[in-house]
Protein backbone atom coordinates (compact mmCIF):
# COMPACT_ATOMS: atom_id res chain seq x y z
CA UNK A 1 50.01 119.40 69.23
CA UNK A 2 46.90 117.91 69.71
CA UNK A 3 45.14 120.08 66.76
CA UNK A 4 47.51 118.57 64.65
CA UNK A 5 47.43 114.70 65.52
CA UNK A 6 42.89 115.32 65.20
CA UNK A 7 43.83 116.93 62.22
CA UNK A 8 45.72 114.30 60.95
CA UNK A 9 44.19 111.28 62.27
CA UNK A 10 40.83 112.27 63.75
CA UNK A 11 38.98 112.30 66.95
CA UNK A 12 39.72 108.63 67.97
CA UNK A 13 43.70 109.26 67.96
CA UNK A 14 43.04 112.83 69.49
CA UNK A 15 41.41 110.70 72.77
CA UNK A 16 44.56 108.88 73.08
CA UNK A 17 46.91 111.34 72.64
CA UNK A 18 45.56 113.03 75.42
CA UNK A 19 45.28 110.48 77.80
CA UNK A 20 48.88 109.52 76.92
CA UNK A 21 50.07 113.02 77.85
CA UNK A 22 47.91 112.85 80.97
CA UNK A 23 49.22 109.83 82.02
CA UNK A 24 53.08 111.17 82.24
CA UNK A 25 52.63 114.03 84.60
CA UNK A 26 51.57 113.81 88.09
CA UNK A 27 52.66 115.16 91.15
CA UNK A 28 54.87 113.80 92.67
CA UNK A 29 53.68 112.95 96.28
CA UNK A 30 54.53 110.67 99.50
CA UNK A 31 52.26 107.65 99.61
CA UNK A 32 53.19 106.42 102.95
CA UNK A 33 53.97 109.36 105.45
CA UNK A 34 54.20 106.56 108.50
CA UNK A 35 56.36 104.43 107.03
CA UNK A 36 58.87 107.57 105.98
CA UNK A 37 58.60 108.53 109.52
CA UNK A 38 59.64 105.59 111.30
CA UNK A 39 62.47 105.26 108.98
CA UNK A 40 64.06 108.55 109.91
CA UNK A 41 63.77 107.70 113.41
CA UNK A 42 65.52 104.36 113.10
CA UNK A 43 68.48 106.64 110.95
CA UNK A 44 68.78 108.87 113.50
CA UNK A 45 68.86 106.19 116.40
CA UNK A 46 71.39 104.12 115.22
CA UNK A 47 73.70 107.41 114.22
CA UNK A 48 72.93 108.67 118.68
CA UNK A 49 73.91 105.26 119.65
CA UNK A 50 77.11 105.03 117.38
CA UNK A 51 77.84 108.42 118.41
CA UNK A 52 77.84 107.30 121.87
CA UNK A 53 79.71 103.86 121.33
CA UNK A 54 82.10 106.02 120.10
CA UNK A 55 82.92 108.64 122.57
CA UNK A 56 82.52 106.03 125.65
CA UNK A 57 85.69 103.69 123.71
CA UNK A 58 87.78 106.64 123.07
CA UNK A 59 90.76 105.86 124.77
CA UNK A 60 91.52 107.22 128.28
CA UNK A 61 95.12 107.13 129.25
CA UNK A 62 97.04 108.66 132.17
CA UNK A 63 100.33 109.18 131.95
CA UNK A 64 103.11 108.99 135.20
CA UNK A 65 105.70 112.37 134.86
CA UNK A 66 107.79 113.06 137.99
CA UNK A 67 109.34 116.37 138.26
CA UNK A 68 112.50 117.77 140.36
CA UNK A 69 112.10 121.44 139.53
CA UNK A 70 114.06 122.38 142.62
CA UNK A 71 117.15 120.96 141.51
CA UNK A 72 116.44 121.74 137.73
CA UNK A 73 116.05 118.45 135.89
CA UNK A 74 112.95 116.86 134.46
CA UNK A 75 113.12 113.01 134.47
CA UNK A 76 110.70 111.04 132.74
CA UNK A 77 109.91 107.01 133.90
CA UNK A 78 110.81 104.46 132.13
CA UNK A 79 113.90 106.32 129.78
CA UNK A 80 117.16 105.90 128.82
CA UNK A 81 119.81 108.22 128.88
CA UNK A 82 123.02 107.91 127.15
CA UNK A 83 126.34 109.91 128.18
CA UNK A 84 129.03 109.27 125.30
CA UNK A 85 132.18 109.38 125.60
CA UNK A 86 134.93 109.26 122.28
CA UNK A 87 138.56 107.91 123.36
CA UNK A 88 137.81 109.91 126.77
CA UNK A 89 136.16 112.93 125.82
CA UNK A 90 132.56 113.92 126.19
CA UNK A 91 130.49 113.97 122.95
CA UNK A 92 127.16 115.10 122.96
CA UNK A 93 126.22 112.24 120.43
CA UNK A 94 128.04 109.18 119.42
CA UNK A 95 130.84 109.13 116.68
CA UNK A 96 129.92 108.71 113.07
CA UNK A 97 129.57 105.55 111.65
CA UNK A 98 132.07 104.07 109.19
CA UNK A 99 134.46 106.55 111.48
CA UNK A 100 136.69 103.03 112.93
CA UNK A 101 135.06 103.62 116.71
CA UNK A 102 133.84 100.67 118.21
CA UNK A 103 132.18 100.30 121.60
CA UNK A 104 134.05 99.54 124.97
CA UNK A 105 132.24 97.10 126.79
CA UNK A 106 134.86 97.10 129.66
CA UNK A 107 134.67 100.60 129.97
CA UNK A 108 130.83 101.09 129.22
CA UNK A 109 127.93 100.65 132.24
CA UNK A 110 124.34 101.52 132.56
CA UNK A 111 122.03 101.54 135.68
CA UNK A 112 119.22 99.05 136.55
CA UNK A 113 121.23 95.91 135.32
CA UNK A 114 121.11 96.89 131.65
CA UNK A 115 123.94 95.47 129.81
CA UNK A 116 125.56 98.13 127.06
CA UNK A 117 125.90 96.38 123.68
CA UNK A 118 125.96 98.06 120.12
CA UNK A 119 124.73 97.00 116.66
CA UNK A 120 127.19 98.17 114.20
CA UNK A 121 125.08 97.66 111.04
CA UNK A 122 121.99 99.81 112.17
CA UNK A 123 124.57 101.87 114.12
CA UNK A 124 122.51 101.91 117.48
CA UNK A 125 122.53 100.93 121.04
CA UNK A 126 121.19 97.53 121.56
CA UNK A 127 120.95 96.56 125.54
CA UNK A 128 120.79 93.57 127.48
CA UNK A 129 117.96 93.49 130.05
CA UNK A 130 117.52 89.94 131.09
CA UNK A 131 119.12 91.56 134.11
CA UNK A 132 117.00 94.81 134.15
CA UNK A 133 115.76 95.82 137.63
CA UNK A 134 114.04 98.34 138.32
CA UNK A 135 113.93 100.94 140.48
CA UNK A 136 111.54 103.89 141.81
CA UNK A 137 111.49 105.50 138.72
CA UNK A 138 113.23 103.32 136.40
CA UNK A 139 115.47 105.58 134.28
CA UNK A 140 118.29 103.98 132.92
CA UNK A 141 121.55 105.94 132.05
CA UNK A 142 123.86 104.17 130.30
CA UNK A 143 128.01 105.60 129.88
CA UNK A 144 129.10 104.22 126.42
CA UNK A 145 133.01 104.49 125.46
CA UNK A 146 134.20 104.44 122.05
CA UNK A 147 137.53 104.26 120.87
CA UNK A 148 139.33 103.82 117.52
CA UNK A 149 140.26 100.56 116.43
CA UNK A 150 143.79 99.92 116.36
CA UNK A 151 144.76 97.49 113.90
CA UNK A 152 148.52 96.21 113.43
């Protein structure tokens, strides 16, 4: 390339052609090692004390179970259990909805003060507890009584 541009121009235009094509390619190389330095440490500071930030506020929770393995049942504080009962009878779960039971309030208790109620649109058991009390392990079992409406 450069025969051809000092063949075609002359000497003159040869000089700049080659200090153009000098000019273009140099080595890459770090001008301020320090400064580089000092940067990576900061990185890597800031990512140790995040790290740590992080595992000291990771949640810690402990969590109460009491257990009556001699007599075979596992009771958990703080739950409810429901026994249901359709016009008399045991059921393991409560009657369908749209099926024409409703609740018996007279009939139907729980434990700790709770007073049974029942929302018929979300089809679930809504209690009272501005009576709750609790006691030494505060599971509530509630007997809820359905029976068919009768209308005349």
């Amino acid at each position: 390339m450069r025969k051809y541009i000092s063949k075609v121009f002359g000497k003159r235009h040869q000089d700049e052609a080659n200090e153009a094509m000098n000019l273009g390619l140099e080595k890459f190389k770090e001008k301020n090692v320090k400064k580089t330095g000092i940067l990576i440490f900061t990185v890597a500071c800031i990512f140790l004390i995040a790290g740590v930030f992080f595992y000291i506020s990771f949640a810690s929770f402990e969590s109460k179970e009491i257990y009556n393995l001699m007599e075979g049942n596992v009771k958990s504080p703080g739950d409810i259990y429901f026994a249901y009962y359709i016009d008399g009878v045991a059921s393991q779960n409560a009657p369908l909805q749209n099926t024409e039971y409703t609740l018996d309030t007279n009939a139907s208790s729980c434990t700790n003060g709770v007073i049974p109620s029942w929302d018929y649109t979300t089809w679930s058991f809504v209690g009272d507890y501005s009576s709750y009390q609790s006691s030494s392990t505060t599971t509530t079992r509630c007997n809820l009584y359905f029976v068919k409406n009768q209308t005349v």
